[in-house]
C-alpha atoms as a PDB file:
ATOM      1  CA  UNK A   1      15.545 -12.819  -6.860  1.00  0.00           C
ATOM      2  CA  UNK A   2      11.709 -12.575  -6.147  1.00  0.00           C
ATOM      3  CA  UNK A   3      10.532 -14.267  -2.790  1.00  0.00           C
ATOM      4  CA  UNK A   4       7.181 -15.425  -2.835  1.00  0.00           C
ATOM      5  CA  UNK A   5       6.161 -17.335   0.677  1.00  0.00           C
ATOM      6  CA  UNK A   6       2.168 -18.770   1.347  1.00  0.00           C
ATOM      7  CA  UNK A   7       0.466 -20.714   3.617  1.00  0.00           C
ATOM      8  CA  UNK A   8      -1.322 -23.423   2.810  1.00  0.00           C
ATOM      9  CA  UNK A   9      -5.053 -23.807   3.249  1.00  0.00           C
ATOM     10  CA  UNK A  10      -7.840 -24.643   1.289  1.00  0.00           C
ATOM     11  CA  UNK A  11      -5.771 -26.160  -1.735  1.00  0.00           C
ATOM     12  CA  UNK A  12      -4.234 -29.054   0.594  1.00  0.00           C
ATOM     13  CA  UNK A  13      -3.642 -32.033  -1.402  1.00  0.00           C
ATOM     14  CA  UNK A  14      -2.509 -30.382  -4.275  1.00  0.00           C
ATOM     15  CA  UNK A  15       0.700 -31.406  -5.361  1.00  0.00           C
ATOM     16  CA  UNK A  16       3.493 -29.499  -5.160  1.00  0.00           C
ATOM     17  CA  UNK A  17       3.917 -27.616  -8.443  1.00  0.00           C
ATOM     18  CA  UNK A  18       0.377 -27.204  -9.377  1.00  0.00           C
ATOM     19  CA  UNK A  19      -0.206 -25.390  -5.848  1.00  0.00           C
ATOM     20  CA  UNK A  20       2.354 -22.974  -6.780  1.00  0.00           C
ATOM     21  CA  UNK A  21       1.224 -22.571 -10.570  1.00  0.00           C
ATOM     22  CA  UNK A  22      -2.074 -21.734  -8.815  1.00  0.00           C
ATOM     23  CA  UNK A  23      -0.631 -19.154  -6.471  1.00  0.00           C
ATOM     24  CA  UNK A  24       1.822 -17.935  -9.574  1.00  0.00           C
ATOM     25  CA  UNK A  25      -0.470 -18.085 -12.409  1.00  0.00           C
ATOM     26  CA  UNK A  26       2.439 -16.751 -15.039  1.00  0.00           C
ATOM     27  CA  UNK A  27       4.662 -19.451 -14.532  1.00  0.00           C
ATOM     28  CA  UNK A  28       4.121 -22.933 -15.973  1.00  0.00           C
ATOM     29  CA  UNK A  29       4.488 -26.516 -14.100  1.00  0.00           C
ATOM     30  CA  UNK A  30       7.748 -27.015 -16.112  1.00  0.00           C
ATOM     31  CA  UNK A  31       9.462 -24.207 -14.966  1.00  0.00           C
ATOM     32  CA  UNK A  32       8.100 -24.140 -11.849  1.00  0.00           C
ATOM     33  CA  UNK A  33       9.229 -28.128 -11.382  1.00  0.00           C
ATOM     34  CA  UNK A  34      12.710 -26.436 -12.847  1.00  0.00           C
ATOM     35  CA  UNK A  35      13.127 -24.597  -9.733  1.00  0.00           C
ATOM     36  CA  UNK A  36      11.818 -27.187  -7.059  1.00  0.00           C
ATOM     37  CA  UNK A  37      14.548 -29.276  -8.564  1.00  0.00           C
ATOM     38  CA  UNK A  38      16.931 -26.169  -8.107  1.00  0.00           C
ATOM     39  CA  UNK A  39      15.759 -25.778  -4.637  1.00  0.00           C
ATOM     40  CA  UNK A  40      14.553 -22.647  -4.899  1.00  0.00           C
ATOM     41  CA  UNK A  41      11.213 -23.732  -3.832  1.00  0.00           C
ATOM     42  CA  UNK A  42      10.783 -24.636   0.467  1.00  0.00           C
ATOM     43  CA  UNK A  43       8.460 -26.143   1.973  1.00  0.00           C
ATOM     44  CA  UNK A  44       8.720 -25.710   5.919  1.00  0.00           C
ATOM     45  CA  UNK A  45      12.391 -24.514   5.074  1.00  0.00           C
ATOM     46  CA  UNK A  46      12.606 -28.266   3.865  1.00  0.00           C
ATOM     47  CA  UNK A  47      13.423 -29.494   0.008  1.00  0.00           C
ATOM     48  CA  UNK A  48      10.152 -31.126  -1.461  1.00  0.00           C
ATOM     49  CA  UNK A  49      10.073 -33.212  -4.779  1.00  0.00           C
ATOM     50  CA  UNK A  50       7.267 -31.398  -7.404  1.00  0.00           C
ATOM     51  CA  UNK A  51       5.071 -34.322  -6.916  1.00  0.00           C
ATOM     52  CA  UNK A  52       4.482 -33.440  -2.979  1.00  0.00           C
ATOM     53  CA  UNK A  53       1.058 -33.375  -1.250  1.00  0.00           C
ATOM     54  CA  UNK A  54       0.462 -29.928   0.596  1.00  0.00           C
ATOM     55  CA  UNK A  55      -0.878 -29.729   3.531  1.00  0.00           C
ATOM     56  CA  UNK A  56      -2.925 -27.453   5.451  1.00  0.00           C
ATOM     57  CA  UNK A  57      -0.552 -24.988   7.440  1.00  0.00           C
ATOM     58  CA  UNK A  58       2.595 -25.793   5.134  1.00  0.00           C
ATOM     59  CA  UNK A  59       4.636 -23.012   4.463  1.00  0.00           C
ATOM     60  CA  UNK A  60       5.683 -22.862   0.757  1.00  0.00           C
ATOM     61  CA  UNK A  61       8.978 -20.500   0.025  1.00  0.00           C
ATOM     62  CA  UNK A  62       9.039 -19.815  -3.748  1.00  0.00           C
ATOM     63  CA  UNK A  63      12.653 -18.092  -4.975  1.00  0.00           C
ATOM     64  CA  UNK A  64      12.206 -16.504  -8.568  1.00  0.00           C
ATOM     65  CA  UNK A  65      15.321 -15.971 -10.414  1.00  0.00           C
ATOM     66  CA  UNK A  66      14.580 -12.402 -12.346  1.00  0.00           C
ATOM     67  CA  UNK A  67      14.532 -12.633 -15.478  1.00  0.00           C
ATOM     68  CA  UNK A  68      16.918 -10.065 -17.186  1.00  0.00           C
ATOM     69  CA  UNK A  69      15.092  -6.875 -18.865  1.00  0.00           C
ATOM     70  CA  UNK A  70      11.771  -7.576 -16.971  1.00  0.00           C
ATOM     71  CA  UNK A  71      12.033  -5.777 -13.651  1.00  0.00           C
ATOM     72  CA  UNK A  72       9.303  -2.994 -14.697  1.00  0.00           C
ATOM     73  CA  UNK A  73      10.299   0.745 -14.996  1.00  0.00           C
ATOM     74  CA  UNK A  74       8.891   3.701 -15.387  1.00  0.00           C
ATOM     75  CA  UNK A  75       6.820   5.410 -17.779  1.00  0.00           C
ATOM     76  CA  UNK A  76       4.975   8.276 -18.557  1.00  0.00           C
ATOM     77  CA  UNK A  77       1.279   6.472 -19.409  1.00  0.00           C
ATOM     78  CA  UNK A  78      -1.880   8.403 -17.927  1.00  0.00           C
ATOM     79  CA  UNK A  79      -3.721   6.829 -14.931  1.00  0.00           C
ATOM     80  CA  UNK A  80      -7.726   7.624 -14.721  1.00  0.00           C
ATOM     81  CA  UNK A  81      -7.724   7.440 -10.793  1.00  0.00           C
ATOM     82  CA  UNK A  82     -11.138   7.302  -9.418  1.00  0.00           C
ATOM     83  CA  UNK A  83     -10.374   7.696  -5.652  1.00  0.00           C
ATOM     84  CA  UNK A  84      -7.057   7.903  -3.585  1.00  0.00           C
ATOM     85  CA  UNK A  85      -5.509   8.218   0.152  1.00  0.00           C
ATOM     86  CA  UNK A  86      -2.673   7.002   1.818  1.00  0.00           C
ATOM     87  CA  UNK A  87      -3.173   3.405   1.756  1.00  0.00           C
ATOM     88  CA  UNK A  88      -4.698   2.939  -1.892  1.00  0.00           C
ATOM     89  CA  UNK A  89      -5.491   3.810  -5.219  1.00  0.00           C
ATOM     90  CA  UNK A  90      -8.268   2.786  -7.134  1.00  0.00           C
ATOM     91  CA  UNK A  91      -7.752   3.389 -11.261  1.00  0.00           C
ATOM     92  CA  UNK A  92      -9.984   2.384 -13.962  1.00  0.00           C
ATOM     93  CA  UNK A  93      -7.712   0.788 -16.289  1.00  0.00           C
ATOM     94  CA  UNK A  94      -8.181   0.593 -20.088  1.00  0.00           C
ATOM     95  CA  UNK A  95      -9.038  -2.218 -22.204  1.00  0.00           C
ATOM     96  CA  UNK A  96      -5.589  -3.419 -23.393  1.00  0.00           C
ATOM     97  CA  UNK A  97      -3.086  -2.572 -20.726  1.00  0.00           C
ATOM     98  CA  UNK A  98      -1.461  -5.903 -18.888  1.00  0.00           C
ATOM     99  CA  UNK A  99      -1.425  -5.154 -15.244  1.00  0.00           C
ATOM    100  CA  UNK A 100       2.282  -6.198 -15.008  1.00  0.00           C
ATOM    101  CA  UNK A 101       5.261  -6.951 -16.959  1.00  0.00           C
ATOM    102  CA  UNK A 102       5.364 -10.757 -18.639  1.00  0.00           C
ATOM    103  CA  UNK A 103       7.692 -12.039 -20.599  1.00  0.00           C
ATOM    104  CA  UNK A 104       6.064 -10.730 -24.315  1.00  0.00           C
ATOM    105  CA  UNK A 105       4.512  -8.028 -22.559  1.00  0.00           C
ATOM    106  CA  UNK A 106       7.961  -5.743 -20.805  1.00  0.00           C
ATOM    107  CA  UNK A 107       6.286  -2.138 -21.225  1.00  0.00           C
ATOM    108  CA  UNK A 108       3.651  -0.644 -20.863  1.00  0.00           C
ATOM    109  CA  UNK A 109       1.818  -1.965 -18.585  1.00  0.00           C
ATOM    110  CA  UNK A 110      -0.090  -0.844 -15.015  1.00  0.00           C
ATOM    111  CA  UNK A 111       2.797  -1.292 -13.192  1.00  0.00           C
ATOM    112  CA  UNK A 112       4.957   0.805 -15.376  1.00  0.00           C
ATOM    113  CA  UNK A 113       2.408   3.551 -14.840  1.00  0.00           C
ATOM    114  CA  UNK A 114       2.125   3.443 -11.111  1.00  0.00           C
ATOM    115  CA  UNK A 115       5.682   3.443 -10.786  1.00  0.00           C
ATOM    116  CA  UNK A 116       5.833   6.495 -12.570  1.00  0.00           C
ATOM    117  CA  UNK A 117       2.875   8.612 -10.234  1.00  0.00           C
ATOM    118  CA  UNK A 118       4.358   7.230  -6.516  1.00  0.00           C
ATOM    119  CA  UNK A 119       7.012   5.882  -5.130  1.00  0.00           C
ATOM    120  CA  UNK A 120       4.600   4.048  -2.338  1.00  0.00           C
ATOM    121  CA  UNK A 121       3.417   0.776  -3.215  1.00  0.00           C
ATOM    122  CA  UNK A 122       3.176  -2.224  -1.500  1.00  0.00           C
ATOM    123  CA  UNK A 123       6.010  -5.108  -2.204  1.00  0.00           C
ATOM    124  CA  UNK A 124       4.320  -8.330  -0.849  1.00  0.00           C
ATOM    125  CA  UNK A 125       4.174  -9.791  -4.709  1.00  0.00           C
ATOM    126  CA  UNK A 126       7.771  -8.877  -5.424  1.00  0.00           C
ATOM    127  CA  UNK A 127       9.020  -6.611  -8.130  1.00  0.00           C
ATOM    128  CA  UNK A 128       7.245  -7.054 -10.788  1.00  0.00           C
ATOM    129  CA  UNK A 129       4.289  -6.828  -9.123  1.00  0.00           C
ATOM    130  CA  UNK A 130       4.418  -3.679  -7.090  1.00  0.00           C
ATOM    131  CA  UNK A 131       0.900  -2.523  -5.776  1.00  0.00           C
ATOM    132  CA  UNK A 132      -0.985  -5.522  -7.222  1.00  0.00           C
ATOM    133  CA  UNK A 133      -3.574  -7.324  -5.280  1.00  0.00           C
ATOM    134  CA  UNK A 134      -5.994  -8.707  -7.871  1.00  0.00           C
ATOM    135  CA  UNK A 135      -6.075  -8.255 -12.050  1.00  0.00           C
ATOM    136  CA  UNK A 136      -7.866  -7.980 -14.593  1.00  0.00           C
ATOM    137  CA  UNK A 137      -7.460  -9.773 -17.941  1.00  0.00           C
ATOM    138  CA  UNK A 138      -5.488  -7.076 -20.517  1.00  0.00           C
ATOM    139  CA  UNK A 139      -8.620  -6.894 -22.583  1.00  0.00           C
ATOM    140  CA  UNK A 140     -10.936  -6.541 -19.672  1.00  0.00           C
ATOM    141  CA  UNK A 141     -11.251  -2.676 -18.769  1.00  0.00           C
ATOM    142  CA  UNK A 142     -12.658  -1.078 -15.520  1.00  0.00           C
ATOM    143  CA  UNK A 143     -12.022  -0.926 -11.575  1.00  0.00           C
ATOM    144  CA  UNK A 144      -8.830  -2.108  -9.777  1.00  0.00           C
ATOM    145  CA  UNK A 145      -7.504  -1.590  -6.835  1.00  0.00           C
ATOM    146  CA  UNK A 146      -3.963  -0.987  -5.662  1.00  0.00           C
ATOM    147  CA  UNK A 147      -2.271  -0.961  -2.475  1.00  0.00           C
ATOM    148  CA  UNK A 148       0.589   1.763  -1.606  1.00  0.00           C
ATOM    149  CA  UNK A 149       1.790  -0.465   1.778  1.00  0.00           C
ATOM    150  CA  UNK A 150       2.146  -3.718   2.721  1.00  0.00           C
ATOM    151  CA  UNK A 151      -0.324  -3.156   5.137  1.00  0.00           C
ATOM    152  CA  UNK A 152      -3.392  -2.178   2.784  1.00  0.00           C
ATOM    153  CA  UNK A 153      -1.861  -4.731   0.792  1.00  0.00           C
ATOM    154  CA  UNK A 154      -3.008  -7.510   3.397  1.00  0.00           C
ATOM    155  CA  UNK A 155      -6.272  -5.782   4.778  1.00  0.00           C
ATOM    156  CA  UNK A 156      -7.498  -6.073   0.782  1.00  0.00           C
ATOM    157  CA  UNK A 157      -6.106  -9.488   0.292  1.00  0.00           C
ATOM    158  CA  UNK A 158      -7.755 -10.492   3.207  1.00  0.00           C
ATOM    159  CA  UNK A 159     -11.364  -8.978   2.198  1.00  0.00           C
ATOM    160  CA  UNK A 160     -11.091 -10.926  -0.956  1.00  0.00           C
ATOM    161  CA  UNK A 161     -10.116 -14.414   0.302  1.00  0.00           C
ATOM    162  CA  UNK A 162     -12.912 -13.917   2.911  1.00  0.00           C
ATOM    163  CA  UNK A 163     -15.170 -13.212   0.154  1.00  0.00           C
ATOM    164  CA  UNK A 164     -16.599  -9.806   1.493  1.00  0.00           C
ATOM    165  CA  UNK A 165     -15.533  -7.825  -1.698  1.00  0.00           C
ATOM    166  CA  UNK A 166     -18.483  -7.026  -3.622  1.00  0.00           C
ATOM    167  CA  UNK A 167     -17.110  -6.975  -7.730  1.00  0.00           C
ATOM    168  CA  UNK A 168     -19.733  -6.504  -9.990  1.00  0.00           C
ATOM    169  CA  UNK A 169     -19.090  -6.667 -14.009  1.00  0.00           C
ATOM    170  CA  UNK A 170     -21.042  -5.870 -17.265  1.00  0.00           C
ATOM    171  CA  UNK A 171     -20.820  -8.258 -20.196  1.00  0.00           C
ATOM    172  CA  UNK A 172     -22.150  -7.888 -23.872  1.00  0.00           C
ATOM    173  CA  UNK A 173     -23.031 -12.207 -24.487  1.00  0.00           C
ATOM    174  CA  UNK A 174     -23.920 -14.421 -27.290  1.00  0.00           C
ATOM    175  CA  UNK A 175     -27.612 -15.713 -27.422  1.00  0.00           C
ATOM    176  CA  UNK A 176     -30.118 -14.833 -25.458  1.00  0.00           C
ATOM    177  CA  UNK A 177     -30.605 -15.583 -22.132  1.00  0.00           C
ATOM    178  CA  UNK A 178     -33.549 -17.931 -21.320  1.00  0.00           C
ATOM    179  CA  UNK A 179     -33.558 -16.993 -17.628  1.00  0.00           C
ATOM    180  CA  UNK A 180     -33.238 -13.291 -16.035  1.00  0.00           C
ATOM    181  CA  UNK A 181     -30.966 -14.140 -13.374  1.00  0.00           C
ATOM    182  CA  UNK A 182     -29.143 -17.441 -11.734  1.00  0.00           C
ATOM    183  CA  UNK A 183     -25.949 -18.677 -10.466  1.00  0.00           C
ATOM    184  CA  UNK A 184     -22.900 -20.843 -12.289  1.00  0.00           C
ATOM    185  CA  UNK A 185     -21.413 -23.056  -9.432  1.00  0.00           C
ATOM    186  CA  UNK A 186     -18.554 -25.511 -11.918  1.00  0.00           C
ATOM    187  CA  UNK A 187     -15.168 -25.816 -10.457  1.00  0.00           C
ATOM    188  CA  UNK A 188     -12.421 -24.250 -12.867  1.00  0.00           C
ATOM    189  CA  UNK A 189      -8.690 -25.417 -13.541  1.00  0.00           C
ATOM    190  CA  UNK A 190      -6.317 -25.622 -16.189  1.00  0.00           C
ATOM    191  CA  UNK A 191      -7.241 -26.206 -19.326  1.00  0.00           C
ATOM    192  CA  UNK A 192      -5.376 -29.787 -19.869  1.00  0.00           C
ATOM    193  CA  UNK A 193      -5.325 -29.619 -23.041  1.00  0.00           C
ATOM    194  CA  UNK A 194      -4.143 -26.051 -23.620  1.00  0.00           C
ATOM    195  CA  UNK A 195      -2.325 -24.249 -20.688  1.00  0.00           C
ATOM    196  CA  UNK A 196      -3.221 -20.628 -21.999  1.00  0.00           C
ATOM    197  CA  UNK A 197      -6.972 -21.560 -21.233  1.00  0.00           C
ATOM    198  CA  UNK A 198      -8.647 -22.255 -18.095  1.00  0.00           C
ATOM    199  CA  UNK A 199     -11.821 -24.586 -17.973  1.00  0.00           C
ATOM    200  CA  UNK A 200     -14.861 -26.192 -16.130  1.00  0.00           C
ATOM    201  CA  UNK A 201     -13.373 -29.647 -14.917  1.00  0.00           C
ATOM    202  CA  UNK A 202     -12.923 -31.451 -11.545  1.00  0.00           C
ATOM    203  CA  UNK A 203      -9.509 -32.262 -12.556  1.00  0.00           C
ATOM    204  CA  UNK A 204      -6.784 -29.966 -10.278  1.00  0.00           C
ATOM    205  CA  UNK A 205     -10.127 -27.508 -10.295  1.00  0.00           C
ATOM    206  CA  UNK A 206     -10.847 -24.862  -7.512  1.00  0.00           C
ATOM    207  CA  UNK A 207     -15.057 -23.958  -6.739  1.00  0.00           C
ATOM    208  CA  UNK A 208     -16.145 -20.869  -8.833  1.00  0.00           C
ATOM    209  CA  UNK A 209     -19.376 -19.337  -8.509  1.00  0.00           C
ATOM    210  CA  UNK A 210     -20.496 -17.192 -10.269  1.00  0.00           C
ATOM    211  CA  UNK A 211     -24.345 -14.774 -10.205  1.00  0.00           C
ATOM    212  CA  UNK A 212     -25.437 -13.263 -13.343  1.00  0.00           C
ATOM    213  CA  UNK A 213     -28.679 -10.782 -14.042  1.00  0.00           C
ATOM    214  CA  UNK A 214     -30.349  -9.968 -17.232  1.00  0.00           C
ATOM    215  CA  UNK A 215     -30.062  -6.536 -18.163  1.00  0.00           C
ATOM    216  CA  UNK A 216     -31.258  -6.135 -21.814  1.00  0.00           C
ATOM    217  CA  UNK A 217     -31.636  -8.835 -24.274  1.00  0.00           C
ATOM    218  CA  UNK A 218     -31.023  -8.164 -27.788  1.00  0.00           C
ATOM    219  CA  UNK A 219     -31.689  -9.916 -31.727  1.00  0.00           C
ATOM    220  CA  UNK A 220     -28.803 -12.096 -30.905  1.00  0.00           C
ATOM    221  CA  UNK A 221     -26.858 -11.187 -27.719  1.00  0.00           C
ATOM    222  CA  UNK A 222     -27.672 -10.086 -23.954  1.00  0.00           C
ATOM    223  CA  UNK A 223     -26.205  -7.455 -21.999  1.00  0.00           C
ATOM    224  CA  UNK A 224     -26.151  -9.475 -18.407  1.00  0.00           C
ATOM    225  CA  UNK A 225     -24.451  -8.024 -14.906  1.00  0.00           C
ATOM    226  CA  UNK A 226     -22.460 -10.797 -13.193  1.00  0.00           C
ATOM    227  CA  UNK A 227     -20.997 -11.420  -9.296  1.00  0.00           C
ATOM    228  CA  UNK A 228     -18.095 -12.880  -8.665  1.00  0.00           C
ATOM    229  CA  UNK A 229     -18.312 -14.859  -5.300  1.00  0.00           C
ATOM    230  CA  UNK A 230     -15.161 -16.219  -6.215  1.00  0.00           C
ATOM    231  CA  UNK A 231     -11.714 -15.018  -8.351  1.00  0.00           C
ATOM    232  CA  UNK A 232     -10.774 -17.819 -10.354  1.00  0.00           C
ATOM    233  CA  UNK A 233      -8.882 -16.585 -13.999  1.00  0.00           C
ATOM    234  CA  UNK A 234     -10.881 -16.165 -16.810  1.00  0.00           C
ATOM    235  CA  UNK A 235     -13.612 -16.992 -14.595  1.00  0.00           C
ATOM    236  CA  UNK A 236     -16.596 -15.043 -16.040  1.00  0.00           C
ATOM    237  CA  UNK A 237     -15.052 -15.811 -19.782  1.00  0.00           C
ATOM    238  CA  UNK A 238     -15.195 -19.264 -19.372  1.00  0.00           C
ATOM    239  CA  UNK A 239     -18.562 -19.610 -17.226  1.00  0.00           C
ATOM    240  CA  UNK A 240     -20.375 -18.109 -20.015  1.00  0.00           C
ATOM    241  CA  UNK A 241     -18.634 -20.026 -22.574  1.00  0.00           C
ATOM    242  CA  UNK A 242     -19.664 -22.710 -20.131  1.00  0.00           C
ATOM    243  CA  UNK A 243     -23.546 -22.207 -20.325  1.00  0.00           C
ATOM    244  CA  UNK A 244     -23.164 -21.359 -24.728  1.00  0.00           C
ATOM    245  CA  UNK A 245     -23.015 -17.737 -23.546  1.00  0.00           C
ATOM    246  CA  UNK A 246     -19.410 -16.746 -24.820  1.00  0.00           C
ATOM    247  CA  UNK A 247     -18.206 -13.088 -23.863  1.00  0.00           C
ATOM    248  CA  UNK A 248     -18.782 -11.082 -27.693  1.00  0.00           C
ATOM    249  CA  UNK A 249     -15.033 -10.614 -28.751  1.00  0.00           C
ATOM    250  CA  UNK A 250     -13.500 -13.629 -26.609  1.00  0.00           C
ATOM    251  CA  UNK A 251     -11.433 -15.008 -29.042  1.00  0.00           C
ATOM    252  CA  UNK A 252     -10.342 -17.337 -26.493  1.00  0.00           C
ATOM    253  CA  UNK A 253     -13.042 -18.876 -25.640  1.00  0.00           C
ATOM    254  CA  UNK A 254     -15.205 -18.513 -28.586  1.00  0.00           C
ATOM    255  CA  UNK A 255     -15.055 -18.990 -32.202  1.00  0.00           C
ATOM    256  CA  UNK A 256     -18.442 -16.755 -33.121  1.00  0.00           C
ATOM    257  CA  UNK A 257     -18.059 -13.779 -35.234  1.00  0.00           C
ATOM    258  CA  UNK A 258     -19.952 -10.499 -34.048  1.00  0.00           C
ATOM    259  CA  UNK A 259     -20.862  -7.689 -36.592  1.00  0.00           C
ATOM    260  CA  UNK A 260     -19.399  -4.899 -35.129  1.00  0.00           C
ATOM    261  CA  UNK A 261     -15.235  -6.186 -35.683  1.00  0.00           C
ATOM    262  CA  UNK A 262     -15.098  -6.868 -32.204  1.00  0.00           C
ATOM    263  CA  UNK A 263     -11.997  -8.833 -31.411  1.00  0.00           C
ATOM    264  CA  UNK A 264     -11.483  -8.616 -27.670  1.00  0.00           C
ATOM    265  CA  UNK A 265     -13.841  -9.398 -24.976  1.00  0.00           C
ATOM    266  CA  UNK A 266     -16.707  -7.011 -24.254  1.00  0.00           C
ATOM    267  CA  UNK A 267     -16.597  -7.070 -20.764  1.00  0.00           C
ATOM    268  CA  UNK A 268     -16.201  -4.478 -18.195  1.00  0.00           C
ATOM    269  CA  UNK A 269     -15.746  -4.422 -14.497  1.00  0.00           C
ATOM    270  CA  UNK A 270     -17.829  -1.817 -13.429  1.00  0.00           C
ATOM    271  CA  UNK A 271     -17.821  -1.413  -9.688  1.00  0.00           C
ATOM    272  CA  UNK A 272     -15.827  -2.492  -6.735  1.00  0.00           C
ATOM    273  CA  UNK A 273     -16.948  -2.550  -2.810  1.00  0.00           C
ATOM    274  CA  UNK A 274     -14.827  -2.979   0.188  1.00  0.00           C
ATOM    275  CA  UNK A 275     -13.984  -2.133   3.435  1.00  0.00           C
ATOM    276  CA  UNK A 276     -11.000   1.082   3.303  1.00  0.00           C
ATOM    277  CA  UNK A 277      -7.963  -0.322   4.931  1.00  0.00           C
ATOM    278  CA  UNK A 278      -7.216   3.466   6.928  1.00  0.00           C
ATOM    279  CA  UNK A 279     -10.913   3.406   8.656  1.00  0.00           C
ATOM    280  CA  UNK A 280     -12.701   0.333   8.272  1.00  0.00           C
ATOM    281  CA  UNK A 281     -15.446   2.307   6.417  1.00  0.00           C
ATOM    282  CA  UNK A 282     -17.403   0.317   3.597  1.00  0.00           C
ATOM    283  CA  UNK A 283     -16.797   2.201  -0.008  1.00  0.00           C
ATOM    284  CA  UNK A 284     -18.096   1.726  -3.511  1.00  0.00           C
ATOM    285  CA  UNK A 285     -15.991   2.751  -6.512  1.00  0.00           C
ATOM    286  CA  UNK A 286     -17.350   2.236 -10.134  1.00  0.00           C
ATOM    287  CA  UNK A 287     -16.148   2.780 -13.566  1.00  0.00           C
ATOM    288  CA  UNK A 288     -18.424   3.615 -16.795  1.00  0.00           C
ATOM    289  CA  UNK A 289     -17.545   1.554 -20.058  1.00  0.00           C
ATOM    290  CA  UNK A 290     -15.564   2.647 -22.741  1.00  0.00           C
ATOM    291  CA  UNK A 291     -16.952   4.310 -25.032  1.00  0.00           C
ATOM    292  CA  UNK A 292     -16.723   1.358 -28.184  1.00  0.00           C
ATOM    293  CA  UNK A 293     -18.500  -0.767 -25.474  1.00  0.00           C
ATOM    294  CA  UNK A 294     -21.420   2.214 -25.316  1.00  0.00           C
ATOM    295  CA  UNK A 295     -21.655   2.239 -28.790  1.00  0.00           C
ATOM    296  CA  UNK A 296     -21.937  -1.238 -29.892  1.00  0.00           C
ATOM    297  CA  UNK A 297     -24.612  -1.379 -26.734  1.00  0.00           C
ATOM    298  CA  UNK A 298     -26.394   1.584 -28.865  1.00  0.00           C
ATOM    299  CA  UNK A 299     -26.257  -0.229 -31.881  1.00  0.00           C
ATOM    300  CA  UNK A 300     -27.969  -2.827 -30.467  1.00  0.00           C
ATOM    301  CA  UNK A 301     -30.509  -0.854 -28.623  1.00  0.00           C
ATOM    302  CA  UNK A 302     -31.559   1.129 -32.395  1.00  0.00           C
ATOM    303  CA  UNK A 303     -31.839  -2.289 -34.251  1.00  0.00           C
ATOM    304  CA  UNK A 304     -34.175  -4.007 -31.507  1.00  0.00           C
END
């Protein structure tokens, strides 16, 4: 049994079960509404009904029920570690690698590879999630950070909800951009239509903002540099989608072919900032591109 416990704060007057599918972003409103009725979800050590207003301050208890075969072991996949000490560890993962195990997705994932290099890593998000403070989508490749204590674990969770974590990506984009830079402020939620997608919508929606810059425009695409000032999922995918700027590759989010047989998103997150947990010093860690993102950038570059 995975606990998960959170206190309420800017999501009060959410209901119930889409407060938690926000917090728990693998597990859907039925199944999540299957263990409220269980009682394996608390709120102030009290039995709510899924349909329940949060408030600001409530406690929320969340008991997961493991799910047989899915508790992540390990295995021997490489790690490209970009920095280390004895609070965190900052990888670049590759393009294709799921942080942690989901049903579909057991093996080979992030976690499986951590828990093969250390025995240290932090347990706030249970056991599936050892070491995991934030993801990236399993086609998005670049910086992430993980956290070897509990401790770290909360100093970096912290620096992220208080917005002071500077995450910069890369992204190859259809069209071309009219201005050089700007911001995307539309709320995102679940897509209502399609639970596997997230979308702009003031229905059950959280504020995402997010800053692009031009950094080359192309014939037909533009390679911008974007800012999260906020960490919604898929947020980048579907802000550009938003403004008719789909991520090359998103087949999510975008039904436009590319010439190069790209079939997952071209986009990278290339450098991470934030205050180390041990000293309080302010750090920058950044990871280059693969190399088929290089190339197809190259291509592009010999054709203009």
């Amino acid at each position: 049994m995975d606990l998960y416990k959170f206190i309420v704060e800017e999501e009060a007057g959410e209901r119930l079960d889409v407060y938690i599918a926000d917090q728990i972003e693998d597990l859907s409103r039925s199944y999540i509404s299957k263990l409220i009725k269980k009682a394996l979800v608390l709120v102030n050590v009290e039995i709510k009904k899924p349909k329940y207003i949060v408030k600001t301050g409530d406690l929320i208890q969340v008991n997961i029920p493991e799910i047989k075969g899915l508790e992540p072991v390990p295995q021997d996949i490489p790690l490209n570690i970009i920095y280390e000490d004895e609070d965190i560890i900052v990888v670049n993962k590759p393009k294709g690698m799921v942080v942690h195990p989901a049903p579909g997705s057991p093996n080979n994932t992030l976690v499986n590879a951590l828990l093969n290099y250390t025995d240290k890593l932090s347990d706030i998000n249970g056991k599936i999630r050892p070491g995991i403070v934030h993801r990236l989508d399993k086609d998005t490749s670049g910086v992430l950070v993980v956290a070897k204590n509990n401790e770290a674990h909360m100093d970096i969770a912290k620096q992220l909800k208080e917005r002071t974590v500077k995450r910069i990506y890369i992204a190859l984009a259809h069209g071309i951009f009219g201005k050089d830079e700007g911001i995307i402020d539309a709320p995102i939620g679940r897509n209502p239509r399609n639970r596997l997608k997230m979308a702009v919508t003031n229905i059950n929606s959280k504020e995402a903002i997010t800053k692009y810059k031009v950094l080359e425009r192309f014939d037909k695409y533009t390679l911008v540099e974007l800012s999260l000032y906020t960490g919604r999922t898929h947020q980048i995918r579907v802000h550009l989608s938003y403004i008719n700027h789909p991520v090359v590759g998103d087949s999510l989010y975008t039904n436009r072919k590319n010439e190069f047989g790209i079939k997952s998103q071209m986009l990278h997150a290339q450098k991470i900032g934030f205050k180390i947990p041990s000293t309080g010093e302010y750090m920058e860690f950044e990871a280059e591109p693969l190399e088929e993102f290089t190339k197809v950038i190259e291509i592009l570059r010999k054709n203009r």
